[in-house]
PDB file of N, CA and C in Angstrom:
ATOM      1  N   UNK A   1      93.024  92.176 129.122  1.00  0.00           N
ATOM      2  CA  UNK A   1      94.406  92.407 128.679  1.00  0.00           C
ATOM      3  C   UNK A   1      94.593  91.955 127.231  1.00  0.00           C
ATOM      4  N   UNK A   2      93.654  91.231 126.973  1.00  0.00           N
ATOM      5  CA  UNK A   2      94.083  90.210 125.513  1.00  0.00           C
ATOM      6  C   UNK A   2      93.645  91.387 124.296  1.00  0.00           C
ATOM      7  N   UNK A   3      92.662  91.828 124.500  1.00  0.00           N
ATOM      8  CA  UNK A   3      91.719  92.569 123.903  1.00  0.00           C
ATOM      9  C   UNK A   3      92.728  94.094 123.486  1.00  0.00           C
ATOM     10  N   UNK A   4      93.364  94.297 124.675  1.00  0.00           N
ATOM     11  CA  UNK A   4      94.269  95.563 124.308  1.00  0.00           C
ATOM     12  C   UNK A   4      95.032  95.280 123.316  1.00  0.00           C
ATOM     13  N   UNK A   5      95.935  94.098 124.009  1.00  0.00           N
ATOM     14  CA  UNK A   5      97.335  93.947 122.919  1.00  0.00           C
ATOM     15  C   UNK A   5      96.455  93.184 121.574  1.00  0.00           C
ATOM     16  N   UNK A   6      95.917  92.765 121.284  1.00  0.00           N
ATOM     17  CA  UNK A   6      94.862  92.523 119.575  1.00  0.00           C
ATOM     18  C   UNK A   6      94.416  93.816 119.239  1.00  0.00           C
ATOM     19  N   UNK A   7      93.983  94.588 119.678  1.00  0.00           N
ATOM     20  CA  UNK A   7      94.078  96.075 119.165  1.00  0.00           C
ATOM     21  C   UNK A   7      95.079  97.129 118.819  1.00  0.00           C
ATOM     22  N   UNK A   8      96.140  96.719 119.406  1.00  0.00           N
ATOM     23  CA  UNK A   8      97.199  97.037 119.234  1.00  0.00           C
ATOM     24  C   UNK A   8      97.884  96.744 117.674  1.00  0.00           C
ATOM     25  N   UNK A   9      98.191  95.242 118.008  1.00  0.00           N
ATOM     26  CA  UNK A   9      98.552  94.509 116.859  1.00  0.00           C
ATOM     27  C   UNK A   9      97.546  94.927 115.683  1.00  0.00           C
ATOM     28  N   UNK A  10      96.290  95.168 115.585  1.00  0.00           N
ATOM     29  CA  UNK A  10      95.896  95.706 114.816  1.00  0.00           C
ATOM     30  C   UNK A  10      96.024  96.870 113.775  1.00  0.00           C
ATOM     31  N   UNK A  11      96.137  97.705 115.209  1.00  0.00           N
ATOM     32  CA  UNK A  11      96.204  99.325 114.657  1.00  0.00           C
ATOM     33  C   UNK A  11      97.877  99.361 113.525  1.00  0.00           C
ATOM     34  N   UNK A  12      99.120  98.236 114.251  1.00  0.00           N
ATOM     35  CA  UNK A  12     100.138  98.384 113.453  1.00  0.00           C
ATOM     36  C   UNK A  12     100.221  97.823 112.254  1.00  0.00           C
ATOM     37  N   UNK A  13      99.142  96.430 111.811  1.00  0.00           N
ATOM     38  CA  UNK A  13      98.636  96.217 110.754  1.00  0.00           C
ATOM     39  C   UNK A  13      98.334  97.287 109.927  1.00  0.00           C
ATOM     40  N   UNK A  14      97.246  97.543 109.743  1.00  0.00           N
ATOM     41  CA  UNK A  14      96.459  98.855 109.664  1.00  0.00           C
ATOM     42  C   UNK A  14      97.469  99.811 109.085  1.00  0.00           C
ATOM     43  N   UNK A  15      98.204 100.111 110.084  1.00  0.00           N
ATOM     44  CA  UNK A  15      99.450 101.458 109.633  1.00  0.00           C
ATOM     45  C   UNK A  15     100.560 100.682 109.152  1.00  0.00           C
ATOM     46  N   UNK A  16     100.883  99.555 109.046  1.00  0.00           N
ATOM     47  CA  UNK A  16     101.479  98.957 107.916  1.00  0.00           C
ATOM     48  C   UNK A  16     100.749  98.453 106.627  1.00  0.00           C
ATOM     49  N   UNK A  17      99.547  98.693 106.105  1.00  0.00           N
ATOM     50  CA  UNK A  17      98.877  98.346 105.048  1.00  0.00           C
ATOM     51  C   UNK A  17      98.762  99.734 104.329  1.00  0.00           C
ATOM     52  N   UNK A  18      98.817 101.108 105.159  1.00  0.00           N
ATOM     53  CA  UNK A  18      98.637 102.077 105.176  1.00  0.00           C
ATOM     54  C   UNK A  18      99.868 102.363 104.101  1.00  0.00           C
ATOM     55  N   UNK A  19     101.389 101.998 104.523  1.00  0.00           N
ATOM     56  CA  UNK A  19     102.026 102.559 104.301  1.00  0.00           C
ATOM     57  C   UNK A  19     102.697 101.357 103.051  1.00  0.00           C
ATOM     58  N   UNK A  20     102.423 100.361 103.036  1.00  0.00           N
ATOM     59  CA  UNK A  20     102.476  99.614 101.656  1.00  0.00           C
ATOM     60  C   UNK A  20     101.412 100.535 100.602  1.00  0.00           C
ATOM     61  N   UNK A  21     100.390 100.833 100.988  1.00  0.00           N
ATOM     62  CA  UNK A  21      99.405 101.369  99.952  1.00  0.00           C
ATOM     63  C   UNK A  21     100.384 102.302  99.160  1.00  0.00           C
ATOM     64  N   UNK A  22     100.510 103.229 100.295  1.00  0.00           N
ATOM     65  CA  UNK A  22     101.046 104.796  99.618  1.00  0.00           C
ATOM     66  C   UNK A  22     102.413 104.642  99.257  1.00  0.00           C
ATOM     67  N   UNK A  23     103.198 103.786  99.438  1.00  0.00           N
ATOM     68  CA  UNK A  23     104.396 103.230  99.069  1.00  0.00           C
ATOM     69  C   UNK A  23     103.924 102.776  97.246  1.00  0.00           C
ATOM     70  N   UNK A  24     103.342 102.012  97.369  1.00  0.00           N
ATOM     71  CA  UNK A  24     102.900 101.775  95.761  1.00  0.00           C
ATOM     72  C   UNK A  24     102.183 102.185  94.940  1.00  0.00           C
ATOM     73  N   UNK A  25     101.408 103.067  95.728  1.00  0.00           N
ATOM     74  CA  UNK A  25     100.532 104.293  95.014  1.00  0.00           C
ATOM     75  C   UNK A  25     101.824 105.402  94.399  1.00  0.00           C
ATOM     76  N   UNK A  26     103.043 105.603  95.083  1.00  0.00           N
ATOM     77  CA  UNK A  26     103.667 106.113  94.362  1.00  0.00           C
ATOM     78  C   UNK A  26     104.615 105.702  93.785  1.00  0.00           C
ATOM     79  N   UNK A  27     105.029 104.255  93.588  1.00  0.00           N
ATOM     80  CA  UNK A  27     105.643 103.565  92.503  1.00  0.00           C
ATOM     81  C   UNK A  27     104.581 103.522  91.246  1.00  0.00           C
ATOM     82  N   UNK A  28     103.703 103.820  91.455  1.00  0.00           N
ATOM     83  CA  UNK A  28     102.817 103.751  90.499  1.00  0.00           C
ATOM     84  C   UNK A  28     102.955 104.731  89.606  1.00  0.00           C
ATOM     85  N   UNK A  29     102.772 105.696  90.414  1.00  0.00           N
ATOM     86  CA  UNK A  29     102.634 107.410  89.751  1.00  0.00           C
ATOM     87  C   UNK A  29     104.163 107.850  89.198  1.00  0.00           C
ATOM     88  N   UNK A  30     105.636 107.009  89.738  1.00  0.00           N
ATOM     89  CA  UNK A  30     106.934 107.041  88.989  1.00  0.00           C
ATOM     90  C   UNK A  30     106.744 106.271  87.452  1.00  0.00           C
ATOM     91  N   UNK A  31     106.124 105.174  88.196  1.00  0.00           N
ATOM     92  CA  UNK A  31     106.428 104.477  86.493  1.00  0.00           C
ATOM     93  C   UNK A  31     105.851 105.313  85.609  1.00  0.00           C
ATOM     94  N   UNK A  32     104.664 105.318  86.059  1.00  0.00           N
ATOM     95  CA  UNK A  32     103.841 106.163  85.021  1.00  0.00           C
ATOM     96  C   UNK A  32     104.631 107.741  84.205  1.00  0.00           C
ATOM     97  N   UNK A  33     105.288 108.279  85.153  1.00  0.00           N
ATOM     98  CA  UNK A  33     106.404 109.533  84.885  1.00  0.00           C
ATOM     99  C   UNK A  33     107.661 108.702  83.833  1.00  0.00           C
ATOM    100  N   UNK A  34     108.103 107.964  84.138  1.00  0.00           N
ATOM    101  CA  UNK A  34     109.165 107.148  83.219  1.00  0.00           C
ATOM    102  C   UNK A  34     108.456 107.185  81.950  1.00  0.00           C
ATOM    103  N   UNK A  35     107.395 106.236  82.047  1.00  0.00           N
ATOM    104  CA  UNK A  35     106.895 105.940  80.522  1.00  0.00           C
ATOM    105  C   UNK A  35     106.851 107.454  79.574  1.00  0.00           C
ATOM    106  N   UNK A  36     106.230 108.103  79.880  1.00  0.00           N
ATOM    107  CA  UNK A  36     106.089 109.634  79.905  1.00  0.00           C
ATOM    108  C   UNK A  36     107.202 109.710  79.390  1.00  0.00           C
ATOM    109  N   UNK A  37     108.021 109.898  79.806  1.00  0.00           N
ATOM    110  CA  UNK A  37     109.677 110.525  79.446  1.00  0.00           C
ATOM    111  C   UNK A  37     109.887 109.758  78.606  1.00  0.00           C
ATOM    112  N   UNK A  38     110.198 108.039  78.778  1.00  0.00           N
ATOM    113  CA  UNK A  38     110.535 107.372  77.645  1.00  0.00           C
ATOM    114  C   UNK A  38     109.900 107.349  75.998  1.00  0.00           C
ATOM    115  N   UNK A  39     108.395 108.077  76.318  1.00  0.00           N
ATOM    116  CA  UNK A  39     108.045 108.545  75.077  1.00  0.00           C
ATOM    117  C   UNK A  39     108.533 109.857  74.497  1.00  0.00           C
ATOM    118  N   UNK A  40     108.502 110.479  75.274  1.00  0.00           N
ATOM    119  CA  UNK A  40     108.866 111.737  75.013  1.00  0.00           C
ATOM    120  C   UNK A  40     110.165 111.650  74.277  1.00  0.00           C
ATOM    121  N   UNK A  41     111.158 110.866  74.783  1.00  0.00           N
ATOM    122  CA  UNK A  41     112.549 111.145  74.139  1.00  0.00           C
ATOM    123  C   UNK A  41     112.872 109.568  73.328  1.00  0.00           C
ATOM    124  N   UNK A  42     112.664 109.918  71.871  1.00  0.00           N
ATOM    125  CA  UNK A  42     113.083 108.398  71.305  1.00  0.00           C
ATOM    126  C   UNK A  42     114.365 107.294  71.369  1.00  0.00           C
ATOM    127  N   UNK A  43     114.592 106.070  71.816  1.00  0.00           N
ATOM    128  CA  UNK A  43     115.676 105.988  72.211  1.00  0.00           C
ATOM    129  C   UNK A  43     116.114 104.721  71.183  1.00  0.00           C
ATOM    130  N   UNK A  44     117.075 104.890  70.396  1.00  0.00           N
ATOM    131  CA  UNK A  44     117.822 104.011  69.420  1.00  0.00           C
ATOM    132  C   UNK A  44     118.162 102.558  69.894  1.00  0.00           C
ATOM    133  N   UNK A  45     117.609 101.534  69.277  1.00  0.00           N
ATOM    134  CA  UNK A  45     118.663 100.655  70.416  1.00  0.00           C
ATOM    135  C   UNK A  45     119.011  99.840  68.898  1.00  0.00           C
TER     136      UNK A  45
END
């Protein structure tokens, strides 16, 4: 029984590391789009 529920708990690890990854894999790929733009358009300050 122990063995199930630790596999369990695992697999939702797992698919929560999963979904931090790709969560910041595409904060990544925004910033990167910002900077982009913020060059693109000069801004006065």
């Amino acid at each position: 029984m122990g063995s199930k529920e630790e596999t369990e708990r695992f697999k939702r690890k797992r698919l929560k590391l999963k979904q931090v990854s790709e969560k910041k894999l595409k904060t990544s790929e925004e910033v990167s789009k910002e900077v982009k733009a913020t060059e693109e358009v000069p801004e006065d300050k």
